[in-house]
C-alpha atoms as a PDB file:
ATOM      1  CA  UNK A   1     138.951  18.962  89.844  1.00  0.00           C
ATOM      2  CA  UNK A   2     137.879  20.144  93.575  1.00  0.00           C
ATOM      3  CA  UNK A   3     140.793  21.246  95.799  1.00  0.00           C
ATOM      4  CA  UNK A   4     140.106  21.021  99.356  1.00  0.00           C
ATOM      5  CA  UNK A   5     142.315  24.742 101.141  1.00  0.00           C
ATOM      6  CA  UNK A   6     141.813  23.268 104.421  1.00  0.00           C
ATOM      7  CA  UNK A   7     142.882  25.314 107.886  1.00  0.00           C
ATOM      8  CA  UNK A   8     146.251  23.697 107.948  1.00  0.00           C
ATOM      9  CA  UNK A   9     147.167  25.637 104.079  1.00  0.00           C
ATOM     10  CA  UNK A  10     145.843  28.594 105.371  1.00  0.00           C
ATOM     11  CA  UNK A  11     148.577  28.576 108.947  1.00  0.00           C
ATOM     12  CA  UNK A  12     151.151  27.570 106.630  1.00  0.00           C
ATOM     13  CA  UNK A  13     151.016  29.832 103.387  1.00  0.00           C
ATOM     14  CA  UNK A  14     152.961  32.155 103.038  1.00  0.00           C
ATOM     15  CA  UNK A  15     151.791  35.851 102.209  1.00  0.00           C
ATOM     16  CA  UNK A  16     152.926  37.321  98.829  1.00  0.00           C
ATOM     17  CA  UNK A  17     154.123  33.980  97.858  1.00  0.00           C
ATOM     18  CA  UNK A  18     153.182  32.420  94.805  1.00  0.00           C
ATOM     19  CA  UNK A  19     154.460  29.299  95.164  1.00  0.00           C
ATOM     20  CA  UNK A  20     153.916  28.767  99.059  1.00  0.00           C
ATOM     21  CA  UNK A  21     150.426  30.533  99.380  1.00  0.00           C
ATOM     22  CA  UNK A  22     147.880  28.132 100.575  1.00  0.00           C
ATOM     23  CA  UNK A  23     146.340  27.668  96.902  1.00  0.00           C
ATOM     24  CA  UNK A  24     149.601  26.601  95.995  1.00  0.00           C
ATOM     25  CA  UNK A  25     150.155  24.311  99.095  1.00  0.00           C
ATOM     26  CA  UNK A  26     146.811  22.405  98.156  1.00  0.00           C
ATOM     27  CA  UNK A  27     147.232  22.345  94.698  1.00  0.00           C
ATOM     28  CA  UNK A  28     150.439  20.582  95.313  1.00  0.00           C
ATOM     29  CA  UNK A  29     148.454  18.469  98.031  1.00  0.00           C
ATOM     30  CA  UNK A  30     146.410  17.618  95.153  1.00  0.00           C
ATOM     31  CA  UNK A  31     149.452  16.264  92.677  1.00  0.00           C
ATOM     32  CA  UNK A  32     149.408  19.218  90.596  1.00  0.00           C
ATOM     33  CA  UNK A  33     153.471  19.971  89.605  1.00  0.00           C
ATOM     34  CA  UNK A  34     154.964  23.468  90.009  1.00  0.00           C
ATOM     35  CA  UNK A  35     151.859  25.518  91.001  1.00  0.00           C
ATOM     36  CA  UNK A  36     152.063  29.620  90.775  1.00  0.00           C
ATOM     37  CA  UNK A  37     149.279  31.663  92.135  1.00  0.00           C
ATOM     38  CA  UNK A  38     148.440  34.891  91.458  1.00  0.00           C
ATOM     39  CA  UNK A  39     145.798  37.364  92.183  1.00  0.00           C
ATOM     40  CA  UNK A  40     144.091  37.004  88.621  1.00  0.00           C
ATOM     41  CA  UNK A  41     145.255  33.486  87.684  1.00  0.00           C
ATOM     42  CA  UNK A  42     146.950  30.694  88.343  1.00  0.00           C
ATOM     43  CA  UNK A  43     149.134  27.593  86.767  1.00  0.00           C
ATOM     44  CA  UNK A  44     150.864  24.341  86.639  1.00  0.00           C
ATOM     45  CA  UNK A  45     152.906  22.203  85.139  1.00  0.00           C
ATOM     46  CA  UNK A  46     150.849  20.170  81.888  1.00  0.00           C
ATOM     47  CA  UNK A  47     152.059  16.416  83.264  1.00  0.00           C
ATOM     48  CA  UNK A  48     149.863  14.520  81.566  1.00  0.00           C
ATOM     49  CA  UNK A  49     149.125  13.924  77.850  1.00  0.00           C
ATOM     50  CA  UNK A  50     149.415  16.317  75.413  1.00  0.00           C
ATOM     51  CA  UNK A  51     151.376  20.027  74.986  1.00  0.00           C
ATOM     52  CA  UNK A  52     154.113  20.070  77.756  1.00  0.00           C
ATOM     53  CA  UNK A  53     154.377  23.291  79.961  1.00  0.00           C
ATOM     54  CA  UNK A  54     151.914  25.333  82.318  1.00  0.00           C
ATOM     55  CA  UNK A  55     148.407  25.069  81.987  1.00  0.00           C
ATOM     56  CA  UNK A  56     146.704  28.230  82.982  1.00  0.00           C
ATOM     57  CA  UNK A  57     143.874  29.571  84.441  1.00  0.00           C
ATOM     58  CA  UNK A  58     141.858  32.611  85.443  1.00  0.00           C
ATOM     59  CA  UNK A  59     140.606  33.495  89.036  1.00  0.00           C
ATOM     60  CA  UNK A  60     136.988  34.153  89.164  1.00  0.00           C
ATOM     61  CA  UNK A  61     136.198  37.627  90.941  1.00  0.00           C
ATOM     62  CA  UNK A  62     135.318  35.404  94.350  1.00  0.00           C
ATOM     63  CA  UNK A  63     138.833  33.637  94.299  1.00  0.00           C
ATOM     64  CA  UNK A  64     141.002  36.581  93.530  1.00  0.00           C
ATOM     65  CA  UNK A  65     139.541  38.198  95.941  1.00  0.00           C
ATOM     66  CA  UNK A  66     139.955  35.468  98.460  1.00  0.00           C
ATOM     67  CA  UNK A  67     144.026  35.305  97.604  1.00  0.00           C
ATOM     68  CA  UNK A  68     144.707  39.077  97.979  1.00  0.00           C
ATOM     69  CA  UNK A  69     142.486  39.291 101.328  1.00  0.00           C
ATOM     70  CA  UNK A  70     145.063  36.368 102.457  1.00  0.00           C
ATOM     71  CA  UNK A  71     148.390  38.483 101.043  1.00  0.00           C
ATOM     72  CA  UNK A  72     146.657  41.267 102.803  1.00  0.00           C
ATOM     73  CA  UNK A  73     146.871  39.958 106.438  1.00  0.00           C
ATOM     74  CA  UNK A  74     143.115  39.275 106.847  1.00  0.00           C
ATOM     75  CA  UNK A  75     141.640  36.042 107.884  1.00  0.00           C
ATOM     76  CA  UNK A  76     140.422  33.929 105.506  1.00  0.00           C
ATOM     77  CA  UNK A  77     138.222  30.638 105.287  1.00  0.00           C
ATOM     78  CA  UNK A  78     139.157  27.287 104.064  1.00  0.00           C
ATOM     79  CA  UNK A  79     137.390  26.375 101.034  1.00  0.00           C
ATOM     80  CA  UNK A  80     137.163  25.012  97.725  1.00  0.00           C
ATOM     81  CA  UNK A  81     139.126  25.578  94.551  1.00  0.00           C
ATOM     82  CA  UNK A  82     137.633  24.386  91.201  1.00  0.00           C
ATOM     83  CA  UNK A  83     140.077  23.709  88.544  1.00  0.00           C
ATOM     84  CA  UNK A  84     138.643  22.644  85.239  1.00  0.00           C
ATOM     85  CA  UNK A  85     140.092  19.549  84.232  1.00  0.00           C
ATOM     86  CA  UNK A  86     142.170  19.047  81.305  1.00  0.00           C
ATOM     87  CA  UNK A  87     140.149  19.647  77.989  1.00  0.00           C
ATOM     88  CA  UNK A  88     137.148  21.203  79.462  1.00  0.00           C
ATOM     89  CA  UNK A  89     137.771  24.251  77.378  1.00  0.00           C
ATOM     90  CA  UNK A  90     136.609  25.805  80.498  1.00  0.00           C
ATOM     91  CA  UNK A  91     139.911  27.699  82.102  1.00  0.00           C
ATOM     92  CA  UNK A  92     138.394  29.633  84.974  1.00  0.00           C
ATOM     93  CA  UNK A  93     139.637  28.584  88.830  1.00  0.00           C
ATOM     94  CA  UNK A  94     136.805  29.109  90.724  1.00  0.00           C
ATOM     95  CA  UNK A  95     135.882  29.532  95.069  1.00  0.00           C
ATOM     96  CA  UNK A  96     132.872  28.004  95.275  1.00  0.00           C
ATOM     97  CA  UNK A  97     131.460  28.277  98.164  1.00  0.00           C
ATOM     98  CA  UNK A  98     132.969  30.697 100.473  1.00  0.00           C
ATOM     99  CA  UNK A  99     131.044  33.518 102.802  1.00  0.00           C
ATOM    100  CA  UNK A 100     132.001  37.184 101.632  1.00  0.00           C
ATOM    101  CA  UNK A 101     135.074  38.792 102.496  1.00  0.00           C
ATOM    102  CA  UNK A 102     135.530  42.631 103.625  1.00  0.00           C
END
């Protein structure tokens, strides 16, 4: 699943806030239930078939890196969070493509 964090999450997210960061705003955007975001990973609600509870996820080095530059006052760009979808196997959030951050 592709997650568009467009301008408008970015102005208003909240910094240090799991649940109103502007991940979390677009993965609720996006339908996902009860996101959390954290610097190395991030969750939501299981919905759909199968096991209920949070599904979760580790942040590639490029997306953690893009949440704590956010928590840390700097400006960030929108971009694009990939979520594997539901019994890929694969459980690594990705930010694919965004320019490097200082």
């Amino acid at each position: 699943m592709e997650i568009q964090v467009t301008k408008e999450h970015i102005d208003a997210g909240a910094q240090g806030k799991a649940t109103n960061c502007p991940v979390a705003l677009a993965m609720s955007a996006a339908g996902l239930n009860g996101p959390l975001v954290e610097d190395d990973r991030l969750s939501h609600f299981n919905t759909g078939a199968g096991p209920r509870g949070r599904r979760y996820y580790t942040n590639d080095a490029s997306l953690s890196r893009w949440i704590r530059s956010f928590d840390d006052g700097m400006t960030v760009p929108p971009m694009t969070l990939v979520i594997p979808e539901a019994g890929s196997g694969h459980l690594t959030a990705t930010a694919a493509p965004i320019p490097q951050l200082h």
